[in-house]
Protein backbone atom coordinates (compact mmCIF):
# COMPACT_ATOMS: atom_id res chain seq x y z
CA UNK A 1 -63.44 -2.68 11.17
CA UNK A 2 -63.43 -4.04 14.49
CA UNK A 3 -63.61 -2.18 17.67
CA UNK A 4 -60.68 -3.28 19.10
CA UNK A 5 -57.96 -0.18 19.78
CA UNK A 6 -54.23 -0.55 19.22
CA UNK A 7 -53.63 -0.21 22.61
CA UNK A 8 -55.89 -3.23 23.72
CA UNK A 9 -53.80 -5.09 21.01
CA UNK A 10 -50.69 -4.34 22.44
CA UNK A 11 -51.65 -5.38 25.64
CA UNK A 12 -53.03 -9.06 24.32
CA UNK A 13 -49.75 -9.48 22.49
CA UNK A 14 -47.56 -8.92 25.79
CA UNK A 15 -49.95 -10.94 27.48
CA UNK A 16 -49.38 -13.56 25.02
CA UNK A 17 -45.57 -13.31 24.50
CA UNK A 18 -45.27 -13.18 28.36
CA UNK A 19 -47.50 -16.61 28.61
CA UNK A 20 -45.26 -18.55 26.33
CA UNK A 21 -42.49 -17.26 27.66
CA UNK A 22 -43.12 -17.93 30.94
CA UNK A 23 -43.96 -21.77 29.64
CA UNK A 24 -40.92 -21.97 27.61
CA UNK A 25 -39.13 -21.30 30.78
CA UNK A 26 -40.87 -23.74 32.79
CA UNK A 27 -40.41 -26.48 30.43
CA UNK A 28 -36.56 -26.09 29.82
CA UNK A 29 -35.87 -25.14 34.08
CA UNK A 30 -34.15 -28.14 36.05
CA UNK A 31 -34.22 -26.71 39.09
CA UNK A 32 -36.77 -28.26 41.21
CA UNK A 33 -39.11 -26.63 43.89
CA UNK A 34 -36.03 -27.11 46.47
CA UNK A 35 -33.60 -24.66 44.45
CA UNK A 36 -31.54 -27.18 43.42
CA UNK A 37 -29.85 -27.20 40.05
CA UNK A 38 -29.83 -30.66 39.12
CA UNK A 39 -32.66 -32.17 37.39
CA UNK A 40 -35.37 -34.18 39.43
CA UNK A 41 -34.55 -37.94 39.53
CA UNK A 42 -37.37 -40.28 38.34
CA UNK A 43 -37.83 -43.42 40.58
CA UNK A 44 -37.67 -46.53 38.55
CA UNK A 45 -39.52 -49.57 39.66
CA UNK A 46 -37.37 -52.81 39.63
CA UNK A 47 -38.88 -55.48 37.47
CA UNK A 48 -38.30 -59.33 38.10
CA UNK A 49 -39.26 -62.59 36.30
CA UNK A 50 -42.12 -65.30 37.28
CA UNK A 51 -44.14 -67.72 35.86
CA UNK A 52 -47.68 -67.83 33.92
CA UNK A 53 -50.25 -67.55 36.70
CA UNK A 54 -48.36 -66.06 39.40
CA UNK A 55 -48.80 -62.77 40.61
CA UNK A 56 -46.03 -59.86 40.72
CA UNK A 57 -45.73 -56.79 42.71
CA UNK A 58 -43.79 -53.95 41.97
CA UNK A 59 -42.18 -52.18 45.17
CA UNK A 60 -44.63 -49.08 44.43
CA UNK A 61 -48.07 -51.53 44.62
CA UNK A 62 -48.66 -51.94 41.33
CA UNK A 63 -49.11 -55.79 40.74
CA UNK A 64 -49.55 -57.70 37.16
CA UNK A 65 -50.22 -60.93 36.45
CA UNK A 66 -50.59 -62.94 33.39
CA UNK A 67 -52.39 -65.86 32.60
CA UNK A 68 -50.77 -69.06 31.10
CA UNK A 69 -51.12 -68.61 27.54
CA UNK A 70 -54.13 -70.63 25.55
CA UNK A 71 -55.50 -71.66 22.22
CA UNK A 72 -57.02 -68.74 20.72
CA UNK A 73 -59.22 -68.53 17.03
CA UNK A 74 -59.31 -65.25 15.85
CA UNK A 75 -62.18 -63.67 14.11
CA UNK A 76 -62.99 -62.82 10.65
CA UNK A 77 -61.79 -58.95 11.46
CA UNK A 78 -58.47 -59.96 13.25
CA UNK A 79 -55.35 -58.40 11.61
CA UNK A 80 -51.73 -59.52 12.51
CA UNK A 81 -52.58 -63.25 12.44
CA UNK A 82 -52.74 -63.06 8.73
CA UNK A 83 -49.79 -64.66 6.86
CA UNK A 84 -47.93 -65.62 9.91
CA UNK A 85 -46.63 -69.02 10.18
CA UNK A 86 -47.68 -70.36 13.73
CA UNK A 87 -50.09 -70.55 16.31
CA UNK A 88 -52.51 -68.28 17.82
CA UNK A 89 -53.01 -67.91 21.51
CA UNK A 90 -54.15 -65.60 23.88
CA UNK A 91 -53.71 -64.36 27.26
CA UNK A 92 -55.14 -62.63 30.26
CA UNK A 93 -53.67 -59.86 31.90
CA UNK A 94 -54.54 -58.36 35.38
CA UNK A 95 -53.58 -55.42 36.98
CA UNK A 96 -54.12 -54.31 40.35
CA UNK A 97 -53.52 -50.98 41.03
CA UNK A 98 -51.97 -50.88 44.80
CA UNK A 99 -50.17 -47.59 43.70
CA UNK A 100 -51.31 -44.38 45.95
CA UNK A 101 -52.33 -42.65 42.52
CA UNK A 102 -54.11 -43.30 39.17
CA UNK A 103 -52.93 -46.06 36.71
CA UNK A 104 -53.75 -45.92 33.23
CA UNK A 105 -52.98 -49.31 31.73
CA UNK A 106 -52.85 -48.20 27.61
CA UNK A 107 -49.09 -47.52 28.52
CA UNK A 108 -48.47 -51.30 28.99
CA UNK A 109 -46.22 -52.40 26.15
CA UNK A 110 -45.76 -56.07 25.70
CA UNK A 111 -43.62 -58.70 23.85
CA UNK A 112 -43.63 -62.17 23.40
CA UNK A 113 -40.82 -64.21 22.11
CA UNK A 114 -41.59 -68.47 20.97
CA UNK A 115 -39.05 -70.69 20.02
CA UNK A 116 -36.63 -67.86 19.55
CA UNK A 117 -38.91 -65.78 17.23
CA UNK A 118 -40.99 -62.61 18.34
CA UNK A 119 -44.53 -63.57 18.12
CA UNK A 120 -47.11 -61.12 16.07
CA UNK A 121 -49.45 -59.57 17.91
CA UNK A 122 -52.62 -59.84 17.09
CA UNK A 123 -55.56 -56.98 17.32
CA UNK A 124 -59.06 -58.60 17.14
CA UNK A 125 -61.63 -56.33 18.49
CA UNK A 126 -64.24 -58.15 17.76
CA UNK A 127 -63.23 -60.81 20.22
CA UNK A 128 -62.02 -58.07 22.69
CA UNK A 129 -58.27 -58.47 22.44
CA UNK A 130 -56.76 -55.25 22.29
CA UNK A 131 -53.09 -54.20 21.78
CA UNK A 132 -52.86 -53.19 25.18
CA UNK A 133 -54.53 -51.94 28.33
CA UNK A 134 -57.64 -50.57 28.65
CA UNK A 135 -57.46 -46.14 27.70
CA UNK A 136 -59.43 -45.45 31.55
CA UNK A 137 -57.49 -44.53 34.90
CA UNK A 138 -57.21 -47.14 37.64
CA UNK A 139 -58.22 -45.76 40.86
CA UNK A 140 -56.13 -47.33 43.88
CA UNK A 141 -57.15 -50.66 44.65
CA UNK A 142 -59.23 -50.83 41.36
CA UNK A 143 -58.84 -54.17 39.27
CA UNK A 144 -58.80 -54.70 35.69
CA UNK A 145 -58.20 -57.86 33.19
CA UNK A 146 -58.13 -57.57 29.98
CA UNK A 147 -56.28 -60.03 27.00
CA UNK A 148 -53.51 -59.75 24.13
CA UNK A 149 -53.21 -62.37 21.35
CA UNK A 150 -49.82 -63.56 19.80
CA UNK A 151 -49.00 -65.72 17.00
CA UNK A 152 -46.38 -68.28 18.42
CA UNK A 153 -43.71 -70.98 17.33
CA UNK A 154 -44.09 -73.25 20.19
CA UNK A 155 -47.37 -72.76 22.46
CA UNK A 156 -45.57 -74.65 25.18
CA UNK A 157 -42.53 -72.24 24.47
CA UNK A 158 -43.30 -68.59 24.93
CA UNK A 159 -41.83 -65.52 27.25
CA UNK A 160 -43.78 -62.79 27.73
CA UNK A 161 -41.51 -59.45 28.50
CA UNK A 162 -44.33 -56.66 29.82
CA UNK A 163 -43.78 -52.98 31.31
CA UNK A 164 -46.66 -51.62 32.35
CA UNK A 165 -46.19 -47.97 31.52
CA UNK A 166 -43.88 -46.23 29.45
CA UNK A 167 -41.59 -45.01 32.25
CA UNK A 168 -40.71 -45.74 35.62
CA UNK A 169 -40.74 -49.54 35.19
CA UNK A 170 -38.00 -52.45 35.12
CA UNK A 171 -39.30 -55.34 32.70
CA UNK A 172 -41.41 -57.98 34.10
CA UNK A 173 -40.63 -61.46 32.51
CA UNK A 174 -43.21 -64.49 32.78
CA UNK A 175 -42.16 -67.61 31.47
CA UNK A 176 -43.73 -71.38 31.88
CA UNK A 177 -43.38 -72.83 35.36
């Protein structure tokens, strides 16, 4: 038997009920802190096309950049390259975060399209090419590179569509100059 009373029960189970309830109703409001009725808008950053090796900068301070793409051999451990007519390459992403708050980069979704096919990515820890970004937050003004791997058509052909974070963000194209 425990030494807990029916009261004291009672009281945890309002407590409880009152918690979620008081979440559920958070979660399902759209009126912001102002009183308004209408749900918050989300600012969207516009996105914009450039070339391998150039620099972009999203209006916010966040600023990508990706490498031209290059030969790549991937290891023993490598999946995605397996059975996939074409050629491997890899390339180097950077992103600066000019933003006034954290970035976390493991958002970044990326896809590359050769000679009118979408390539296969390729995930080859072993030679440090990851899916996407790195899982840590991005202070402001912090720096980090990282690379991706893709099995092309046409190394000289490839466009590489990136967003760097699941929302808020416009596509950012990079093609050959």
């Amino acid at each position: 038997m425990t030494s807990s009373t029916p009261a004291r029960r009672r009281t945890v189970v309002v407590a409880v009920a009152a918690a979620a309830l008081l979440a559920a109703a958070a979660c399902t409001s759209t009126a912001s802190a102002g009183g308004s009725d209408k749900p918050a808008e989300r600012t969207t950053y516009k996105g914009g096309e450039t070339t391998f090796g150039q620099s972009f900068a999203y209006s916010n301070g966040l600023a990508v950049e990706v490498e031209k793409p290059t030969a790549f051999v991937p290891s023993a451990s490598a999946d995605g390259a397996e059975g996939v007519d074409g050629e491997p390459v890899k390339v180097r992403v950077y992103v600066v975060n000019g933003t006034s708050g954290e970035f976390v980069p493991n958002t970044l979704e990326v896809t590359v399209v050769s000679d009118g096919e979408e390539a296969a990515q390729i995930l080859d820890p072993g030679s440090r090419v990851e899916l996407t970004g790195p899982g840590h937050a991005l202070g402001r003004a912090d720096v980090v590179a990282f690379d991706l791997a893709f099995v092309v058509q046409d190394p000289d052909d490839v466009t590489l569509t990136l967003v760097p974070a699941i929302a808020g963000y416009e596509p950012l194209v990079f093609t050959a100059p």
